[in-house]
C-alpha atoms as a PDB file:
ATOM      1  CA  UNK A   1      20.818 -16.638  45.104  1.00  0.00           C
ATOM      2  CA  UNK A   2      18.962 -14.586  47.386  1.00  0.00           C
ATOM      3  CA  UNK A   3      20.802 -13.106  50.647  1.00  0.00           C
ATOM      4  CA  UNK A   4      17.350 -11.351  52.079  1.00  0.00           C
ATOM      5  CA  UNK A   5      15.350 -12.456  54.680  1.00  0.00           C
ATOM      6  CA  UNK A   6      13.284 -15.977  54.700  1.00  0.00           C
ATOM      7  CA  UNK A   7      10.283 -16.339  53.650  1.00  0.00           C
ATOM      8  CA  UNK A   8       7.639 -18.398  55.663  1.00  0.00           C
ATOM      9  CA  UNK A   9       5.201 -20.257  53.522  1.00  0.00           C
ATOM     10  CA  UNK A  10       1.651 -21.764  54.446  1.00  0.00           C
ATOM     11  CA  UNK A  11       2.045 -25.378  53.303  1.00  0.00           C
ATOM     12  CA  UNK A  12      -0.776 -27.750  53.945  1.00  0.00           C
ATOM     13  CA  UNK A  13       1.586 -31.121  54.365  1.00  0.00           C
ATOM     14  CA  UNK A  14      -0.339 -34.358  54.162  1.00  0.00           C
ATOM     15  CA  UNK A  15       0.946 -37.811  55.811  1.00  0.00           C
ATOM     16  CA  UNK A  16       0.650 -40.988  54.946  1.00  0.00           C
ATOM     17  CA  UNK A  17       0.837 -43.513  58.014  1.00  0.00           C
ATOM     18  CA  UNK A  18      -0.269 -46.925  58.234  1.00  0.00           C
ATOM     19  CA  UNK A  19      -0.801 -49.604  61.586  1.00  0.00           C
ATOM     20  CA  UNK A  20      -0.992 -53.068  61.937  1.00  0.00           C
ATOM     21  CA  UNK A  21      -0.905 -54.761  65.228  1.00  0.00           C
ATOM     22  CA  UNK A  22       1.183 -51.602  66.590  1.00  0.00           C
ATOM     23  CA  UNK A  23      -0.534 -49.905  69.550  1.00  0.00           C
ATOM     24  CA  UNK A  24       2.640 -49.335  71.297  1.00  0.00           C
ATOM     25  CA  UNK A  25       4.336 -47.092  68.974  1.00  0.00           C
ATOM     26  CA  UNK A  26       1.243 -46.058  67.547  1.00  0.00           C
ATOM     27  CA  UNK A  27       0.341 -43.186  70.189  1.00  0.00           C
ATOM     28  CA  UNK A  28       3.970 -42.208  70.729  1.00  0.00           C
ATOM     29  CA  UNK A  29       4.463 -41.244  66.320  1.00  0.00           C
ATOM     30  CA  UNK A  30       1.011 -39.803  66.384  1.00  0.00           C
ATOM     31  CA  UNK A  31       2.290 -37.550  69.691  1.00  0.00           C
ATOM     32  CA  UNK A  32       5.143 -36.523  67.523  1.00  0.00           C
ATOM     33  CA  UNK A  33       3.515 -35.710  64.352  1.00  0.00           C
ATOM     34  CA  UNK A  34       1.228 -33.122  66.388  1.00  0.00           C
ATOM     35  CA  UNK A  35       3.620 -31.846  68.248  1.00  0.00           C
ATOM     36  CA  UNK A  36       5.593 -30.367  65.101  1.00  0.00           C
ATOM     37  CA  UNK A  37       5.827 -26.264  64.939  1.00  0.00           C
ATOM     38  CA  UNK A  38       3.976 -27.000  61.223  1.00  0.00           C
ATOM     39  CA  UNK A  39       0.728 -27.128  62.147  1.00  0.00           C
ATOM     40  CA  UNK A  40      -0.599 -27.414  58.385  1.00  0.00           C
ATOM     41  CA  UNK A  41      -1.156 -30.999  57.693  1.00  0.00           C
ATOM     42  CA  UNK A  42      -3.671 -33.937  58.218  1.00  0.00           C
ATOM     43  CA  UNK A  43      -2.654 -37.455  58.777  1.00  0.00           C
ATOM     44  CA  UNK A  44      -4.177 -40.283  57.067  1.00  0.00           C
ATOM     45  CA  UNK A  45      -3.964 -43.396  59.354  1.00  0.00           C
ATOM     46  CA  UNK A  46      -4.959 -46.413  57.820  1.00  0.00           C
ATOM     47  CA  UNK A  47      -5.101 -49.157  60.411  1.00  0.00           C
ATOM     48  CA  UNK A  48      -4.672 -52.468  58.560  1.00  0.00           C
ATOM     49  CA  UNK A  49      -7.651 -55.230  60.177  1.00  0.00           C
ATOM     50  CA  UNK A  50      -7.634 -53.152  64.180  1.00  0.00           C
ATOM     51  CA  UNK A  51      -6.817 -55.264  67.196  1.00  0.00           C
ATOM     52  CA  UNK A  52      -7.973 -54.373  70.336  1.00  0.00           C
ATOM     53  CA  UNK A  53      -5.007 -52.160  71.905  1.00  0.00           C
ATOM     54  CA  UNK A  54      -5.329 -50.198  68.522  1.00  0.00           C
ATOM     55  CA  UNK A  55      -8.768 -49.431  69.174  1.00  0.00           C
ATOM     56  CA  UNK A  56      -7.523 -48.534  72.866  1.00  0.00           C
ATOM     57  CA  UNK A  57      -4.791 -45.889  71.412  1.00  0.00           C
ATOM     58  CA  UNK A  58      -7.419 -44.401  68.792  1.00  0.00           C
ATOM     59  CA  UNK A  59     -10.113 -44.051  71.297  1.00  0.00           C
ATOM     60  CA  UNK A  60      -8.362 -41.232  72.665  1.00  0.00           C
ATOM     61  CA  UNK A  61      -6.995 -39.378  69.303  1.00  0.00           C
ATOM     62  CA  UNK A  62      -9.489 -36.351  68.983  1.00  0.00           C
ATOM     63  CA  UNK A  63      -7.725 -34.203  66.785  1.00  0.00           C
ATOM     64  CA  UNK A  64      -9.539 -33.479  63.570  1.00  0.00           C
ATOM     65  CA  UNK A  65      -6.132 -33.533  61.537  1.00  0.00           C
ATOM     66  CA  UNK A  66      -5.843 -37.353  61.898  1.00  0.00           C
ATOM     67  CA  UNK A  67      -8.472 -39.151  59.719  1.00  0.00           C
ATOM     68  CA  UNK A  68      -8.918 -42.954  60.208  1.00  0.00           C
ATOM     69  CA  UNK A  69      -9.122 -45.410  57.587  1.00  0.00           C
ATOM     70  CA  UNK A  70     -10.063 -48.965  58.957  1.00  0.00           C
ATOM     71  CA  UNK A  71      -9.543 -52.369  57.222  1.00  0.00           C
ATOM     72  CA  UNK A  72     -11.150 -55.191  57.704  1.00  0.00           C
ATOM     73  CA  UNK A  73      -8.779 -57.825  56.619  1.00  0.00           C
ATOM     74  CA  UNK A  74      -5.340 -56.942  56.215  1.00  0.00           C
ATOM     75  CA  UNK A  75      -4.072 -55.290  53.518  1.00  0.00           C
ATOM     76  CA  UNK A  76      -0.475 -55.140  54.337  1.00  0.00           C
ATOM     77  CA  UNK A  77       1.752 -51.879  54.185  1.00  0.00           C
ATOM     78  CA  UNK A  78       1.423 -50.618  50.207  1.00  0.00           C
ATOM     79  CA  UNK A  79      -2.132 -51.675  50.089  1.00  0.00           C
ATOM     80  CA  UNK A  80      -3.256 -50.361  53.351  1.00  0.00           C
ATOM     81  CA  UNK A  81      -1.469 -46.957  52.272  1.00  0.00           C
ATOM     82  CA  UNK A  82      -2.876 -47.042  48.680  1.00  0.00           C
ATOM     83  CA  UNK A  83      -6.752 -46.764  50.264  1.00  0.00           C
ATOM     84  CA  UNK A  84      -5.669 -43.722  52.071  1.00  0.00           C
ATOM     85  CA  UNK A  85      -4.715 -42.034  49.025  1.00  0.00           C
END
């Protein structure tokens, strides 16, 4: 076992997240995932048949490490995150 100094390494992370009918929580998680000190990773959101207060919360994400994945009917939670692998 090694006793010398850590070593940082340059991971690129990528998360799986999926969203149905969940606008309130959805902006808070997303807010949390950014805000880590690992700033290596993309989110893939799939957001399983959008209502309108989803649309509301993703309106306002801009930052280019989440990627959206929309449904049109819903695909419930291992389907919806099977399409965003």
């Amino acid at each position: 076992m090694s006793t010398g100094p850590l070593r940082t390494v340059n991971s690129r992370v990528g998360l799986l997240m999926a969203s149905w009918n969940q606008a309130d929580s959805l902006s808070k998680s997303l807010g949390s995932l950014l805000s880590q000190t690992h700033d290596l990773f993309t989110i893939t959101l799939v957001v399983d048949s959008q209502d309108q207060a989803t649309a509301e919360v993703l309106k306002y994400q801009k930052d280019p490490r989440i990627k959206i994945v929309e449904t049109q009917q819903p695909q419930h939670f291992i389907a919806a995150l099977n399409l965003a692998m």
